[in-house]
Protein backbone atom coordinates (compact mmCIF):
# COMPACT_ATOMS: atom_id res chain seq x y z
CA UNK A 1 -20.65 18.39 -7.29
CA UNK A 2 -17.99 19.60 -4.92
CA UNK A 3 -14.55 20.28 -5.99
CA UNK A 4 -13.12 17.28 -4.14
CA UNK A 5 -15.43 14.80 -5.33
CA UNK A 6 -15.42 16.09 -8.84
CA UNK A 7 -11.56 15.77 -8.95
CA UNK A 8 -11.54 11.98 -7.45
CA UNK A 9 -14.45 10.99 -10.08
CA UNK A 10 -12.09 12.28 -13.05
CA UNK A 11 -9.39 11.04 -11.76
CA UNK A 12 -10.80 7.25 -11.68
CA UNK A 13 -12.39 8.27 -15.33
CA UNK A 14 -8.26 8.85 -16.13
CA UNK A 15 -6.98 6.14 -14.52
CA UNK A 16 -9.71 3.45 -16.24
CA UNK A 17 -9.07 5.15 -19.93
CA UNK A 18 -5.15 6.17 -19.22
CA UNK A 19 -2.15 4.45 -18.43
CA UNK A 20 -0.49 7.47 -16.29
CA UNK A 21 3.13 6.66 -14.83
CA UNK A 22 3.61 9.60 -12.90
CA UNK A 23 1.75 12.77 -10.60
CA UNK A 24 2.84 15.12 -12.84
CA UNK A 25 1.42 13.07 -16.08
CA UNK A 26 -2.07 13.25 -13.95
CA UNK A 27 -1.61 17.27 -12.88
CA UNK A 28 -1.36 17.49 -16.89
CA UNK A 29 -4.05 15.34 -17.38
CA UNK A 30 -6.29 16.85 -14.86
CA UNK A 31 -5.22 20.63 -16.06
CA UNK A 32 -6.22 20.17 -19.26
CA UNK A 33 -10.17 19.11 -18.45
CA UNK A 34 -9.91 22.59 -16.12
CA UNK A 35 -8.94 21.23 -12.69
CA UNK A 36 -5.86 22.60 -11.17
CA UNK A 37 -4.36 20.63 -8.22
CA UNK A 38 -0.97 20.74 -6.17
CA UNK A 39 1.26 17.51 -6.02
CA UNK A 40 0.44 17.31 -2.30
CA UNK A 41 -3.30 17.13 -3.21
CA UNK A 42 -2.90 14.15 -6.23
CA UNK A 43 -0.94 12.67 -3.38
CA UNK A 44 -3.37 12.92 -0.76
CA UNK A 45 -6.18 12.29 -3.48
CA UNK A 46 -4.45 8.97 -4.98
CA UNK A 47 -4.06 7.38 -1.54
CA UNK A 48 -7.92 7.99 -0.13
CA UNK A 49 -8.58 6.76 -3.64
CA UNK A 50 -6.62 3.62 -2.72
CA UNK A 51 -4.77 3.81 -5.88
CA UNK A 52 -1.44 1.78 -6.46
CA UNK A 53 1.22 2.61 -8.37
CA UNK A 54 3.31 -0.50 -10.10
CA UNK A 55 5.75 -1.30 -12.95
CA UNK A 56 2.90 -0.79 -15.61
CA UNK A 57 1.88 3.07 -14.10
CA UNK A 58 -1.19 3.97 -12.04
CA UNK A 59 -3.76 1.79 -11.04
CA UNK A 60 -6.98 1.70 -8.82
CA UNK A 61 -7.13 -0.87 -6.06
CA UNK A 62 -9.52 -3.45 -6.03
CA UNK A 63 -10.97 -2.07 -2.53
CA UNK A 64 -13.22 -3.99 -0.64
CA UNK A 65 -12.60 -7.30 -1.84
CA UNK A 66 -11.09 -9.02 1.24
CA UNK A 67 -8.15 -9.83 -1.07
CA UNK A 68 -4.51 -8.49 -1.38
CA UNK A 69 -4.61 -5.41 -3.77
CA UNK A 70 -1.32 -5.45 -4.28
CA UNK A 71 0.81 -7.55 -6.35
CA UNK A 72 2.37 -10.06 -4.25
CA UNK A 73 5.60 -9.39 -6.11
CA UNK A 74 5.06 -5.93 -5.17
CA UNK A 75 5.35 -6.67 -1.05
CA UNK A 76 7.77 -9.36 -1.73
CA UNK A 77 10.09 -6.59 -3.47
CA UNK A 78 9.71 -5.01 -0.02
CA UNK A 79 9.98 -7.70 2.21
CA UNK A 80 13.15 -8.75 0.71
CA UNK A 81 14.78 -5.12 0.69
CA UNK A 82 13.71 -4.55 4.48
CA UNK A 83 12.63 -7.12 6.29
CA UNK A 84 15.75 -9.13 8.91
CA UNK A 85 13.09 -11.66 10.14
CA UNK A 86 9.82 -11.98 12.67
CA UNK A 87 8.03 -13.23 15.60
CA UNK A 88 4.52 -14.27 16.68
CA UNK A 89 3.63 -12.43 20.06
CA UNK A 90 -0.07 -13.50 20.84
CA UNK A 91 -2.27 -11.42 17.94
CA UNK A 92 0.80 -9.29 17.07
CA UNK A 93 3.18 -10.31 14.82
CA UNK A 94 6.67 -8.30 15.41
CA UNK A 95 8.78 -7.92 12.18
CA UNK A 96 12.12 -6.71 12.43
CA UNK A 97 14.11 -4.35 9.74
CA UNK A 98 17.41 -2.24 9.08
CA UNK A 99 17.78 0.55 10.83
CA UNK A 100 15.49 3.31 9.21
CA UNK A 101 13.36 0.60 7.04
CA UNK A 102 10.38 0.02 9.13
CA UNK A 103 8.31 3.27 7.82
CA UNK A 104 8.62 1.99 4.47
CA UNK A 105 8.04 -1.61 4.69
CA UNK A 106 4.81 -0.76 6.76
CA UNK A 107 3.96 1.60 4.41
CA UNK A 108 3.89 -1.53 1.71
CA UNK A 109 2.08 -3.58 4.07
CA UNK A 110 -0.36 -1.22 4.71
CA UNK A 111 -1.26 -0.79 0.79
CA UNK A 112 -1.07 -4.16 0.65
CA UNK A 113 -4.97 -4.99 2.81
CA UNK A 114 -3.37 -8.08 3.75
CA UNK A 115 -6.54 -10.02 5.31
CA UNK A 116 -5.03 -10.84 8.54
CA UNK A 117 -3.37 -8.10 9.07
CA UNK A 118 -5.54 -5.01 11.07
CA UNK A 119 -3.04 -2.24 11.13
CA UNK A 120 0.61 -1.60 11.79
CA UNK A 121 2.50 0.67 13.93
CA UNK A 122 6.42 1.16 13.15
CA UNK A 123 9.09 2.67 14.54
CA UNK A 124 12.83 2.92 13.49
CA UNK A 125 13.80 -0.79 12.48
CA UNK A 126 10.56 -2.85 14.33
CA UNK A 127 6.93 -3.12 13.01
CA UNK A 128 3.85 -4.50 14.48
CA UNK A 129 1.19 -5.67 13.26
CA UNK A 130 -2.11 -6.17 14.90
CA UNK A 131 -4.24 -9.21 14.00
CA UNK A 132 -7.10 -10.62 14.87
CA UNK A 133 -6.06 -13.97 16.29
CA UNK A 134 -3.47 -15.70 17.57
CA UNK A 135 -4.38 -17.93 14.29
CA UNK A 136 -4.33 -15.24 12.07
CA UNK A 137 -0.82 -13.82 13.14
CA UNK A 138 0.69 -17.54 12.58
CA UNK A 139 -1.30 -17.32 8.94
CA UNK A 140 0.43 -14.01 8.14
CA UNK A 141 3.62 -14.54 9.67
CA UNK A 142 3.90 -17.88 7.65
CA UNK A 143 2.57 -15.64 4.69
CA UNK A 144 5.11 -13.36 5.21
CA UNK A 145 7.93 -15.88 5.27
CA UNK A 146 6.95 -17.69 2.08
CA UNK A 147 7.18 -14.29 0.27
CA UNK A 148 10.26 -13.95 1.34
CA UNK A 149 11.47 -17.65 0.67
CA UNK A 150 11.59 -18.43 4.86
CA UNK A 151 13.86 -15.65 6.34
């Protein structure tokens, strides 16, 4: 088995037996059973991995399930920290931030494999979000809104 491969099946092996809270708890972890790897690769690894990291440490993502992987109180932290409101344009819907906040509340959307939602693109304080539908951006818009208790 290749070195990559290797690494990502121990670290699933970790996170099923472990509760791990940080990177540097898995480096540890992961040094110990012989594998050395920087922070930038546990980073890179834990995100193709689709793990998610929440109040109770390290976890892997339910992947493939159609469902949100995240906890919803997870994105709603998010939503409520970033997001100033949002519109319905056709398939997209257009959410708008703070200045600076739209890398990191697409970043939770993202993790979050919302069903409607395709794929976002953000800039400084606006994100969009591609959809499949018309329908499905007025499902995640009005999604979006309840999480955040209709801002």
């Amino acid at each position: 088995m290749s070195e990559k491969p290797s690494r990502h099946a121990r670290i699933r092996d970790l996170l099923a037996r472990t509760r791990i809270h940080s990177q540097e708890e898995l480096q540890r972890l992961l040094r110990a059973q012989g594998v050395n790897a920087t922070q930038a690769t546990l980073s890179r690894d834990l995100r193709e991995l689709g793990v998610l990291k929440g109040p109770e440490g390290y976890r892997l993502g339910e992947g493939g399930s159609g469902q949100s992987t995240v906890d919803d109180r997870e994105l709603q932290r998010a939503l409520m920290a970033y997001m100033r409101g949002g519109n319905q344009a056709g398939n997209l819907v257009v959410l708008r931030t703070g200045p600076g906040h739209a890398q990191a509340l697409a970043l939770e959307l993202d993790k979050s494999r919302l069903p409607e939602a395709l794929g976002t693109v953000a800039g400084d304080d606006t994100i969009f979000v591609a959809t499949g539908s018309g329908r499905q951006a007025a499902r995640l818009l009005s999604r979006l809104s309840k999480l955040t208790g209709g801002r």
